[in-house]
C-alpha atoms as a PDB file:
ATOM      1  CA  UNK A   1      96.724  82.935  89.594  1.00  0.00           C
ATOM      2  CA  UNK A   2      95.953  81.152  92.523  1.00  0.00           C
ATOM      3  CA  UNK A   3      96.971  81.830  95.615  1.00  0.00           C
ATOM      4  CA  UNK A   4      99.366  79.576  96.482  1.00  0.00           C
ATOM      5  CA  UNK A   5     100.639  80.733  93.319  1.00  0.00           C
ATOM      6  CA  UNK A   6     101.038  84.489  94.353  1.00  0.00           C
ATOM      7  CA  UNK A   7     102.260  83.417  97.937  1.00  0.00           C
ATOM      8  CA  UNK A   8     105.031  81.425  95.965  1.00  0.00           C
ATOM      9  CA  UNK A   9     105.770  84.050  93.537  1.00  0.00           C
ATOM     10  CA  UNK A  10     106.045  86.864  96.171  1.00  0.00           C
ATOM     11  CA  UNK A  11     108.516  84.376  98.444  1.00  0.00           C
ATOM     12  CA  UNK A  12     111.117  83.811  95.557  1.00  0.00           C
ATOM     13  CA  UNK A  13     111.208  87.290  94.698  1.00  0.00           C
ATOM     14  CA  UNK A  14     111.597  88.329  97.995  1.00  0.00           C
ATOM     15  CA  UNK A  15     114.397  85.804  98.608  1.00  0.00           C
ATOM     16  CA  UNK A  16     115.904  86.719  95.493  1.00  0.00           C
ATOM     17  CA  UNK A  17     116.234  90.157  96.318  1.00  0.00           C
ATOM     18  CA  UNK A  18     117.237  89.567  99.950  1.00  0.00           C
ATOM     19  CA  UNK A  19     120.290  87.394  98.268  1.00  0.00           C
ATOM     20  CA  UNK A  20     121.370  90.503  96.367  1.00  0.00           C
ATOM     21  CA  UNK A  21     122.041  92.691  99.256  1.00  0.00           C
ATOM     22  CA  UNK A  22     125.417  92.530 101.095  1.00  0.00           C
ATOM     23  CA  UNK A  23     124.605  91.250 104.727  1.00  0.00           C
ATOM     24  CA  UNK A  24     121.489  89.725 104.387  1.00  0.00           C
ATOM     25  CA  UNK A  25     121.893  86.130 105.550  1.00  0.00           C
ATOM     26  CA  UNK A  26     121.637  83.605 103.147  1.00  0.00           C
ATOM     27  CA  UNK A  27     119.055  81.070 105.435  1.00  0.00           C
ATOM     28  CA  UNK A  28     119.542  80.725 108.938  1.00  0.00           C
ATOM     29  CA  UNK A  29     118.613  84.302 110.386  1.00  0.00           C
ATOM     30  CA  UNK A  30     117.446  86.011 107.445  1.00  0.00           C
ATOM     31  CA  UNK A  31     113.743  86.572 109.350  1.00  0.00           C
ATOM     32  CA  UNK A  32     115.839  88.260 111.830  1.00  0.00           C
ATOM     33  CA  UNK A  33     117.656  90.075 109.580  1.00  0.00           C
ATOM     34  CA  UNK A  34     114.631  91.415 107.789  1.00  0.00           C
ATOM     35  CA  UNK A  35     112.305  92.038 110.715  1.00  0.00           C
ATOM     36  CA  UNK A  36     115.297  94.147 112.565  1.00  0.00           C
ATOM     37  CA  UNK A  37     115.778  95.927 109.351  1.00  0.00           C
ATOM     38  CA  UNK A  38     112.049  96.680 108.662  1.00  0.00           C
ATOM     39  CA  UNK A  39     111.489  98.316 112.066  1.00  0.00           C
ATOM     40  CA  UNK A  40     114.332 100.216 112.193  1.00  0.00           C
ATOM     41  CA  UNK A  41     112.110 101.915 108.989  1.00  0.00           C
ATOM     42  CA  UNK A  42     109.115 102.224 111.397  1.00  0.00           C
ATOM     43  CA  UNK A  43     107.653  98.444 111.582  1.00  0.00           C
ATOM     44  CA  UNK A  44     107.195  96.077 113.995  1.00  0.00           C
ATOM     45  CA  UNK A  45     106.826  92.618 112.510  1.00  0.00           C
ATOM     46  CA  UNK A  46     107.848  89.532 114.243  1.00  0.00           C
ATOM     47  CA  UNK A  47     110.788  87.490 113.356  1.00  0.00           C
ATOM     48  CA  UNK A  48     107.907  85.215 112.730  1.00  0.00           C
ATOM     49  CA  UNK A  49     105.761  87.287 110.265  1.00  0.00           C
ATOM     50  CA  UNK A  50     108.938  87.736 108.303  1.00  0.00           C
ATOM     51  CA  UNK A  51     109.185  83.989 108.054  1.00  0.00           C
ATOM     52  CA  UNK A  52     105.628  83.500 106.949  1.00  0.00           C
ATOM     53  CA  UNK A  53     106.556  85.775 104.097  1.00  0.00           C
ATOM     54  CA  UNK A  54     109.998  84.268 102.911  1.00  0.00           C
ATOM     55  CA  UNK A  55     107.809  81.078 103.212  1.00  0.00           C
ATOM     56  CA  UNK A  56     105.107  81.995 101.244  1.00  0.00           C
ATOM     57  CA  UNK A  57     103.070  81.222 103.921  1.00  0.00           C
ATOM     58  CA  UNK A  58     101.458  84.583 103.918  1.00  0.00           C
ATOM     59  CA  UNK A  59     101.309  88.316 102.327  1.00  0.00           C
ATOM     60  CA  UNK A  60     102.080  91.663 103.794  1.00  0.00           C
ATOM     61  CA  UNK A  61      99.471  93.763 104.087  1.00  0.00           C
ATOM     62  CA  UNK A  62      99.367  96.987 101.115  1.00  0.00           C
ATOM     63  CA  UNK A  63     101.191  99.103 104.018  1.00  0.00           C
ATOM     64  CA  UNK A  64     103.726  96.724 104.831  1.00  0.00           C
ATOM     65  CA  UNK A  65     104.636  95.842 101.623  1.00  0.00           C
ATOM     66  CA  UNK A  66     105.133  99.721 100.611  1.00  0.00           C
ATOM     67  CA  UNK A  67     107.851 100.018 103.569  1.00  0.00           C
ATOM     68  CA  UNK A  68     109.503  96.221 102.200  1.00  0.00           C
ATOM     69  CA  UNK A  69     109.578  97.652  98.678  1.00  0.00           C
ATOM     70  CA  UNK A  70     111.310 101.200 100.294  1.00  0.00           C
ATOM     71  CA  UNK A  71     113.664  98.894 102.149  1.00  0.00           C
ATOM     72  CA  UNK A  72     114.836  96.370  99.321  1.00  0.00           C
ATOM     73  CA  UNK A  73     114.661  99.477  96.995  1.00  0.00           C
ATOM     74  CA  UNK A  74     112.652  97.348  94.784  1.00  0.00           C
ATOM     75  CA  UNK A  75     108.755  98.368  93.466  1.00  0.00           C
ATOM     76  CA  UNK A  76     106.184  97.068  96.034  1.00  0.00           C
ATOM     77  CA  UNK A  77     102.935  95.802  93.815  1.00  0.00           C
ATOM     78  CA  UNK A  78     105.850  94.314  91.368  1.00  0.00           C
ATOM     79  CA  UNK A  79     106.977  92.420  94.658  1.00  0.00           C
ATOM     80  CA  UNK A  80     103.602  91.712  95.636  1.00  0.00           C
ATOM     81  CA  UNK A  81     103.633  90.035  92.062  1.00  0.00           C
ATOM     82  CA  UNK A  82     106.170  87.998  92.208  1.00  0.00           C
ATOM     83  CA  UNK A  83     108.750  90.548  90.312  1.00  0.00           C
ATOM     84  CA  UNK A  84     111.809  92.431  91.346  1.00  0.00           C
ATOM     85  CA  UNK A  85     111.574  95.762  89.317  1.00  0.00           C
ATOM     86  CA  UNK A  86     114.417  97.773  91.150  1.00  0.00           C
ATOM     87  CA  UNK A  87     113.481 101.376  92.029  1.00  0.00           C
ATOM     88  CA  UNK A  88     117.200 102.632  93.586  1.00  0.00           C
ATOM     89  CA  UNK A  89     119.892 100.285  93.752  1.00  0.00           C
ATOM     90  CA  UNK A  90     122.975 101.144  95.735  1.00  0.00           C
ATOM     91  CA  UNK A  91     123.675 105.447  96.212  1.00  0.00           C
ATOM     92  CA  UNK A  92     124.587 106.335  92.782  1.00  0.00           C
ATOM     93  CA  UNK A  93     124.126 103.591  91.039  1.00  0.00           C
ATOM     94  CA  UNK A  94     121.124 105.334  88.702  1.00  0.00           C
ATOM     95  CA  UNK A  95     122.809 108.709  88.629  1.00  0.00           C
ATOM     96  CA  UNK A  96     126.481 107.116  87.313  1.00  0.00           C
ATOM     97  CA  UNK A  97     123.839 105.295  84.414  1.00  0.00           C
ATOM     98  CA  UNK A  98     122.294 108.515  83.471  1.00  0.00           C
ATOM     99  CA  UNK A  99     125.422 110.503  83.320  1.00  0.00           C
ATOM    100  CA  UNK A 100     127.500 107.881  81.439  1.00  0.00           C
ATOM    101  CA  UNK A 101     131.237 109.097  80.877  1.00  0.00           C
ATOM    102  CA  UNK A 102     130.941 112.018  83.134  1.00  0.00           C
ATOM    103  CA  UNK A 103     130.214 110.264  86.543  1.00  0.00           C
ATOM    104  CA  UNK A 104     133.748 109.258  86.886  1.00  0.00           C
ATOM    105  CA  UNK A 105     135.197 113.127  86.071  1.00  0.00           C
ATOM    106  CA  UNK A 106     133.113 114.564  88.216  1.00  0.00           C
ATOM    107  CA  UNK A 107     134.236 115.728  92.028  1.00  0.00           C
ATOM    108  CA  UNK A 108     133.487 113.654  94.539  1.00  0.00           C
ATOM    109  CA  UNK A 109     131.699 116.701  96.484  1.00  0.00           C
ATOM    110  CA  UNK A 110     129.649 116.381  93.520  1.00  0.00           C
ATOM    111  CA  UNK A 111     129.035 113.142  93.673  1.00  0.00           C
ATOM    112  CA  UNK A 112     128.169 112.955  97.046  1.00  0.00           C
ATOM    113  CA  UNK A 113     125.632 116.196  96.526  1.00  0.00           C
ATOM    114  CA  UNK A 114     124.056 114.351  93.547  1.00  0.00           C
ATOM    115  CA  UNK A 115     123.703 111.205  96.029  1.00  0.00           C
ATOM    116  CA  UNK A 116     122.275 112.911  98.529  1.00  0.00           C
ATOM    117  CA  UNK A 117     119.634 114.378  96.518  1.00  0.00           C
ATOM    118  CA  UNK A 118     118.339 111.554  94.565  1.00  0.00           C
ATOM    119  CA  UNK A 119     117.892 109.616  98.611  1.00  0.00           C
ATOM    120  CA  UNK A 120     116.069 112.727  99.464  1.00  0.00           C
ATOM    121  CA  UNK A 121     113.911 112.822  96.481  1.00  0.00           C
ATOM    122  CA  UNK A 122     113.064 108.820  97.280  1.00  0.00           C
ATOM    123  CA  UNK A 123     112.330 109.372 100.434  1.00  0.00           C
ATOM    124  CA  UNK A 124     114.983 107.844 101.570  1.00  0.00           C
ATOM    125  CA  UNK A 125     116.840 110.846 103.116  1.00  0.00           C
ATOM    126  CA  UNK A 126     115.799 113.771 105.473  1.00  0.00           C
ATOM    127  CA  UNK A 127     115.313 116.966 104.178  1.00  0.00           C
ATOM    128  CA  UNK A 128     118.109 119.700 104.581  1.00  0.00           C
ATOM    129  CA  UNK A 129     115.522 122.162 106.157  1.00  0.00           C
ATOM    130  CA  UNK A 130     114.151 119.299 108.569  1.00  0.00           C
ATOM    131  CA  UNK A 131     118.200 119.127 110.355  1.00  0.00           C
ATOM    132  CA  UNK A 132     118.930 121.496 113.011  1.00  0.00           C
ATOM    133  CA  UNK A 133     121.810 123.430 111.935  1.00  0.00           C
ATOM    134  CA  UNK A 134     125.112 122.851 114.058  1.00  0.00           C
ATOM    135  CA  UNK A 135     126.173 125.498 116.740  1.00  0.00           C
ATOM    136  CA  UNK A 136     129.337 126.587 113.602  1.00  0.00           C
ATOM    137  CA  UNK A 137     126.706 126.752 111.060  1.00  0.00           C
ATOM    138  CA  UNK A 138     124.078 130.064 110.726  1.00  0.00           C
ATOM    139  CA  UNK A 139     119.573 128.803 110.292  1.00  0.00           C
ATOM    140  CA  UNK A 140     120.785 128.671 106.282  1.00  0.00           C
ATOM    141  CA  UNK A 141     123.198 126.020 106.729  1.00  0.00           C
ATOM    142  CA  UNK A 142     125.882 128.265 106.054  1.00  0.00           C
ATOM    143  CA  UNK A 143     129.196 128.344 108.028  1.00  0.00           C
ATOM    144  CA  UNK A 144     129.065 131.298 110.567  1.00  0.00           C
ATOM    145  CA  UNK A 145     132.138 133.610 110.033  1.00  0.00           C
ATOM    146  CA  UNK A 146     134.471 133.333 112.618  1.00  0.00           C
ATOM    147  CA  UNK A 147     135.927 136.530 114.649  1.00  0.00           C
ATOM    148  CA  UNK A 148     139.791 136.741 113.971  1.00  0.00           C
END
């Protein structure tokens, strides 16, 4: 493929995906939207690199396009391609799939544990161990007895 050709493929699946997420705007501002998005993930890219890409004017680098891919929960070389092959859609979307019938029965406690876990194991959450504990909670995360 030429590329022009991969330059145009990666732009319209970019745009594509951007379309699917709820408060991405739809022309005017989405460079904005993306750049402030990307660095609150750890990059700084101008509003005008951001254009270049949903331009097909240019590529991110391998890096970049790892952290874009984490971002639009999407697979980054697939991007890169010109394909959207999603890795995580919304919380719980994958986890309600694989458990059919029984996400709906289950507590929402449950839920929200089963959430939390699947963002942790995509990197997309911090690690229980990595958060201080609060001053009502013991180093195990457990609630510290209080004196009666």
């Amino acid at each position: 493929m030429s590329q022009v050709g991969v330059l145009d493929g990666f732009a319209r699946a970019l745009n594509q995906r951007l379309d699917q997420i709820e408060g991405c705007p739809e022309d005017w501002g989405r460079a904005k939207w993306l750049s402030r998005s990307l660095h609150r993930l750890g990059l700084t890219i101008s509003q005008q690199g951001t254009r270049k890409w949903l331009c097909g004017e240019s590529l991110p680098s391998q890096q970049n396009a790892v952290l874009l891919g984490r971002l639009l929960r999407v697979d980054a070389s697939a991007l890169l391609d010109g394909r959207i092959v999603p890795t995580l859609g919304k919380p719980g979307d994958e986890l309600a799939a694989a458990l059919g019938d029984i996400w709906p029965l289950m507590p929402p406690a449950a839920r929200a544990e089963l959430i939390e876990f699947a963002a942790f194991k995509a990197g997309l959450a911090p690690n229980k161990q990595d958060v201080k504990p609060t001053p009502s909670e013991s180093p195990g995360g457990d609630p510290i007895p209080s004196k009666k």
